[in-house]
N, C-alpha and C. Protein backbone atom coordinates (compact mmCIF):
# COMPACT_ATOMS: atom_id res chain seq x y z
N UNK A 1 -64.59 -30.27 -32.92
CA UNK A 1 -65.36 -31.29 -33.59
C UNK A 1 -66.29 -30.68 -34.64
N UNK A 2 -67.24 -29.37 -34.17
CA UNK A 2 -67.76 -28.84 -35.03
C UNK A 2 -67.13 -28.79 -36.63
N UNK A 3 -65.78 -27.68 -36.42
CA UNK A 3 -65.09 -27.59 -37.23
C UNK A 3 -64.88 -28.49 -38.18
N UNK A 4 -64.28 -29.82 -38.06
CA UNK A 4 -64.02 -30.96 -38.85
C UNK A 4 -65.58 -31.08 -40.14
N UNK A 5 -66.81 -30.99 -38.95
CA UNK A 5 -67.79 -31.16 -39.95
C UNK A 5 -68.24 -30.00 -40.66
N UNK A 6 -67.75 -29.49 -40.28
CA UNK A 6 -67.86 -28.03 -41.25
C UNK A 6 -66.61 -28.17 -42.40
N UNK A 7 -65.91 -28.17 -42.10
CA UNK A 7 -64.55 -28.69 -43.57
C UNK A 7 -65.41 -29.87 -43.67
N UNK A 8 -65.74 -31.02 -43.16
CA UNK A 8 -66.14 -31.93 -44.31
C UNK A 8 -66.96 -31.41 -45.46
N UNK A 9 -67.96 -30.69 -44.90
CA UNK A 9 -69.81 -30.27 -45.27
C UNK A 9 -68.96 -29.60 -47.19
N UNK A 10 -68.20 -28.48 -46.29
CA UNK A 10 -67.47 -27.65 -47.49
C UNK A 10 -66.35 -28.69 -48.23
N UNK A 11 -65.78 -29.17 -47.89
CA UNK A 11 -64.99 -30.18 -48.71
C UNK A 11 -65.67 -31.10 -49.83
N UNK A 12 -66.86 -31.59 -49.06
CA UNK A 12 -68.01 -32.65 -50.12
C UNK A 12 -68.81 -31.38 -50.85
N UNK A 13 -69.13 -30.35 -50.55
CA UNK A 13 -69.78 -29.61 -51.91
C UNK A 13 -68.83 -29.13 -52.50
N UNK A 14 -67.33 -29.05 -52.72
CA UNK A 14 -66.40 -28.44 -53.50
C UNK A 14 -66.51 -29.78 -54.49
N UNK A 15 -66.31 -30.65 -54.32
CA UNK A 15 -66.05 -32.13 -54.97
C UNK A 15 -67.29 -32.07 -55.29
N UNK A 16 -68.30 -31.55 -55.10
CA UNK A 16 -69.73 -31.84 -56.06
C UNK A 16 -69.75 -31.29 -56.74
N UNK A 17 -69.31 -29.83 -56.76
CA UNK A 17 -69.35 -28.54 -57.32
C UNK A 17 -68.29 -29.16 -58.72
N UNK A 18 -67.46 -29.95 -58.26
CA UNK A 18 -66.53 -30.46 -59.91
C UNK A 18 -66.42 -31.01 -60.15
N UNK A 19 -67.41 -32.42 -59.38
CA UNK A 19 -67.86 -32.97 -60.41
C UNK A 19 -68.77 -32.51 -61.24
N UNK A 20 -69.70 -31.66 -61.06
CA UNK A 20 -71.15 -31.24 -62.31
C UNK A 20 -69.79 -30.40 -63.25
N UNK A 21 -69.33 -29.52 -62.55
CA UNK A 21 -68.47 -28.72 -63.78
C UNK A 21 -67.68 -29.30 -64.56
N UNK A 22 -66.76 -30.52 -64.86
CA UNK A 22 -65.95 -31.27 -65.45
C UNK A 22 -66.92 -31.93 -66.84
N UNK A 23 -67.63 -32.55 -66.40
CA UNK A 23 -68.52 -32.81 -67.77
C UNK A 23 -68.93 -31.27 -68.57
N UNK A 24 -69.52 -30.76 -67.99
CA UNK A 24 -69.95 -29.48 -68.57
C UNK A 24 -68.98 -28.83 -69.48
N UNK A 25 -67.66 -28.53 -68.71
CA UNK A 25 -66.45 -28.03 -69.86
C UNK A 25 -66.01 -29.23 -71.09
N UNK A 26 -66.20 -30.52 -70.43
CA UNK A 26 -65.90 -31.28 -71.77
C UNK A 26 -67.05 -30.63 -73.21
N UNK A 27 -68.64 -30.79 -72.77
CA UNK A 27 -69.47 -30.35 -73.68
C UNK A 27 -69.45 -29.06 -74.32
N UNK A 28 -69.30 -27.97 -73.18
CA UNK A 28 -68.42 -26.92 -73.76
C UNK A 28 -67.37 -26.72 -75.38
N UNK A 29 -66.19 -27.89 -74.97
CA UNK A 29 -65.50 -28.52 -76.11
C UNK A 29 -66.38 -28.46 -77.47
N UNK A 30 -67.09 -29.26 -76.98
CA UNK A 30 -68.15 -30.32 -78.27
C UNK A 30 -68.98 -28.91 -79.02
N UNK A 31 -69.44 -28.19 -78.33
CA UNK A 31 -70.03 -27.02 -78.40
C UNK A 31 -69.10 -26.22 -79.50
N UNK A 32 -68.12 -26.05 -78.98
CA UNK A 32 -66.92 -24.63 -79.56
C UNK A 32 -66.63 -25.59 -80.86
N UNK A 33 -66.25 -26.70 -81.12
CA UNK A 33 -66.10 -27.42 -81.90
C UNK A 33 -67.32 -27.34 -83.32
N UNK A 34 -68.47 -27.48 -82.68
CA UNK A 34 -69.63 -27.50 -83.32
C UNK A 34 -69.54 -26.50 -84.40
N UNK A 35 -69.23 -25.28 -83.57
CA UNK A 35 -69.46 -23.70 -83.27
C UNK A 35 -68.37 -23.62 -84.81
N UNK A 36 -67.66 -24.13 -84.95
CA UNK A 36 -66.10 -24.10 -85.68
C UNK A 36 -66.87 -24.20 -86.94
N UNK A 37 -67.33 -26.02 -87.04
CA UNK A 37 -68.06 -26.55 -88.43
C UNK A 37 -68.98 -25.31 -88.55
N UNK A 38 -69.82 -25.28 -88.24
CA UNK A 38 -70.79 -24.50 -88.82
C UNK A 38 -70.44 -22.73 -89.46
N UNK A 39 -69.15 -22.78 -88.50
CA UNK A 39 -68.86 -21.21 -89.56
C UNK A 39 -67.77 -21.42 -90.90
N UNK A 40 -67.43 -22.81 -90.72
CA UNK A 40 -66.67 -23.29 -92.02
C UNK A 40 -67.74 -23.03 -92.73
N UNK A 41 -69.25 -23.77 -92.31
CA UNK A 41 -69.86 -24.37 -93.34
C UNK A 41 -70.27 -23.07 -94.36
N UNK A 42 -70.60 -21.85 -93.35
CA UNK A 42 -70.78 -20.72 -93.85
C UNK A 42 -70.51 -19.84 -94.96
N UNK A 43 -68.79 -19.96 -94.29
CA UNK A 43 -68.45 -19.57 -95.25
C UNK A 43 -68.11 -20.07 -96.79
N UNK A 44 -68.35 -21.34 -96.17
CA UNK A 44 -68.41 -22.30 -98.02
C UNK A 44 -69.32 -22.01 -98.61
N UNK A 45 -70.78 -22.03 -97.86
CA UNK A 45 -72.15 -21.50 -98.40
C UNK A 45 -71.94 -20.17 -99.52
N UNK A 46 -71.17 -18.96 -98.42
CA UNK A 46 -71.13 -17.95 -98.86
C UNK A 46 -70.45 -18.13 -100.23
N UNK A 47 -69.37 -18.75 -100.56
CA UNK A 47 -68.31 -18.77 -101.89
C UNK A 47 -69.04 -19.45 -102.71
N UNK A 48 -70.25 -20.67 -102.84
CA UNK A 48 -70.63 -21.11 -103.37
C UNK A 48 -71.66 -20.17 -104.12
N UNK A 49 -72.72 -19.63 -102.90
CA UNK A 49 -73.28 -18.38 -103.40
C UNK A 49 -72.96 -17.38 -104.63
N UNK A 50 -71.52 -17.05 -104.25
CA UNK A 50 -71.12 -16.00 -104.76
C UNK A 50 -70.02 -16.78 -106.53
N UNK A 51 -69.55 -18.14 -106.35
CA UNK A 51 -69.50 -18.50 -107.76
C UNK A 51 -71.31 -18.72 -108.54
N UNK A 52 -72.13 -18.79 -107.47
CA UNK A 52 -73.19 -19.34 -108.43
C UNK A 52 -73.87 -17.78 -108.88
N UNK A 53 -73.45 -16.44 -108.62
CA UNK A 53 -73.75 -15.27 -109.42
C UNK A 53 -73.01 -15.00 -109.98
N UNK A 54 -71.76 -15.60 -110.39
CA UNK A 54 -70.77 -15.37 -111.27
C UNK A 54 -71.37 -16.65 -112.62
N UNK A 55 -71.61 -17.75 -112.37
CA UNK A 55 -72.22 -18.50 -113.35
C UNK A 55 -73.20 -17.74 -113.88
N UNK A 56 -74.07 -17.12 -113.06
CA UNK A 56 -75.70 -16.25 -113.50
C UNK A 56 -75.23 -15.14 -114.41
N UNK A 57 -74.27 -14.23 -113.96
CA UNK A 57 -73.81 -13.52 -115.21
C UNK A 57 -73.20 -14.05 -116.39
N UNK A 58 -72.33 -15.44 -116.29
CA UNK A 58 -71.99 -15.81 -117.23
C UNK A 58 -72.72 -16.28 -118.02
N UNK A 59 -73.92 -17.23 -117.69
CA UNK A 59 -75.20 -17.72 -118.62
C UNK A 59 -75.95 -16.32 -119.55
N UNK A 60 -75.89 -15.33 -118.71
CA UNK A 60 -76.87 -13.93 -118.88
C UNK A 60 -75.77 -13.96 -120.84
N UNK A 61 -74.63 -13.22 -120.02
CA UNK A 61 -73.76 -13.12 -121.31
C UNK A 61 -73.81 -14.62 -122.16
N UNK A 62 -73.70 -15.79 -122.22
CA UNK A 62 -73.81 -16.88 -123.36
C UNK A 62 -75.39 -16.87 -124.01
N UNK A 63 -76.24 -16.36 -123.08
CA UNK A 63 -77.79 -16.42 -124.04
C UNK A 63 -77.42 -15.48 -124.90
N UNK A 64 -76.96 -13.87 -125.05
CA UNK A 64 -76.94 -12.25 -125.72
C UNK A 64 -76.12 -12.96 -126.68
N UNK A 65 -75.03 -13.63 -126.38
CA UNK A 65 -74.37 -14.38 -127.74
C UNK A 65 -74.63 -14.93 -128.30
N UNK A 66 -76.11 -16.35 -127.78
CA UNK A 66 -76.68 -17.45 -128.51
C UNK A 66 -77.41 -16.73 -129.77
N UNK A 67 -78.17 -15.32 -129.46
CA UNK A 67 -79.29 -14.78 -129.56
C UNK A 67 -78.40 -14.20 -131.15
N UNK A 68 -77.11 -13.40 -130.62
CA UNK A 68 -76.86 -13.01 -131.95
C UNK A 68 -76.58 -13.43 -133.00
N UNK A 69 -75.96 -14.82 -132.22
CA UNK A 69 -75.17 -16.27 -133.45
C UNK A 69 -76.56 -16.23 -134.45
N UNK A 70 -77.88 -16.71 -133.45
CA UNK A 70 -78.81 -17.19 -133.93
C UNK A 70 -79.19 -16.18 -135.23
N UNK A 71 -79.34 -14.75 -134.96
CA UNK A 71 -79.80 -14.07 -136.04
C UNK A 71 -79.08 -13.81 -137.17
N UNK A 72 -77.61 -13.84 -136.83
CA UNK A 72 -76.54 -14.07 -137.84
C UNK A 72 -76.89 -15.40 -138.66
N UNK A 73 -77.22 -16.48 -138.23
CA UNK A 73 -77.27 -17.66 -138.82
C UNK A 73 -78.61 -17.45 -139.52
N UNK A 74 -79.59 -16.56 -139.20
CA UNK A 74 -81.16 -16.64 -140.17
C UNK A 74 -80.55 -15.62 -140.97
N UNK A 75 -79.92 -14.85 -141.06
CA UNK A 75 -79.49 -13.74 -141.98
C UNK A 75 -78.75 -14.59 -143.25
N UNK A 76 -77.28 -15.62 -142.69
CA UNK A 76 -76.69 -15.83 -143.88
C UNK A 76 -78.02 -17.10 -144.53
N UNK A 77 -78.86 -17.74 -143.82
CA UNK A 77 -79.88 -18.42 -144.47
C UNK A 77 -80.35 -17.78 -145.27
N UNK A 78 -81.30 -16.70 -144.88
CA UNK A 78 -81.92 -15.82 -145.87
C UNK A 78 -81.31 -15.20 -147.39
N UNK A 79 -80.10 -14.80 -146.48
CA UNK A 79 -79.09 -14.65 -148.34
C UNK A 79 -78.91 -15.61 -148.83
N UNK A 80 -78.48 -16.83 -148.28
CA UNK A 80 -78.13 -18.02 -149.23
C UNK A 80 -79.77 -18.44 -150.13
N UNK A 81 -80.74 -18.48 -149.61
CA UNK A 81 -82.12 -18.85 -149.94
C UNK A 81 -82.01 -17.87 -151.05
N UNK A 82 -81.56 -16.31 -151.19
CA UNK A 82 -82.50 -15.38 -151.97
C UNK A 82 -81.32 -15.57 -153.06
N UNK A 83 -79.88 -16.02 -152.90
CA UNK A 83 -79.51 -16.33 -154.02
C UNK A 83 -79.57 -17.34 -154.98
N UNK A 84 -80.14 -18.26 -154.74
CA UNK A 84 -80.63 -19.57 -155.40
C UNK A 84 -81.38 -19.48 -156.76
């Protein structure tokens, strides 16, 4: 008789024991999932990062060009002015 309530005792905490664990591995899921987006997001961050210092050099180089157009353009002014 003992026995029986001893397999029950252990039978009802195995069935408790999974029920708490069954939800837990679902969230688990939700977790690893999470876990997924956020290193996508990363690495998008990172590529975005890294086109937006490729724009930064490209602006760097279009000002050194604006700069020379510009003095080229006061130069042929100046000759056109001094030939008049």
């Amino acid at each position: 008789m003992v026995t029986w309530i001893v397999v029950a005792v252990v039978v009802l905490g195995v069935i408790l024991l999974i029920a708490a664990v069954v939800p837990l591995l679902g969230r688990l899921s939700g977790l690893r999932r999470a876990a997924v987006r956020l290193q996508r997001r990363q690495e998008q961050a990172l590529r975005l990062q890294a086109g937006a210092g490729e724009l930064q050099v490209t602006l760097a180089g279009m000002e050194q060009r604006l700069t020379e157009v510009q003095s080229r353009v006061a130069v042929i002014q100046t000759a056109r002015g001094a030939g008049d």
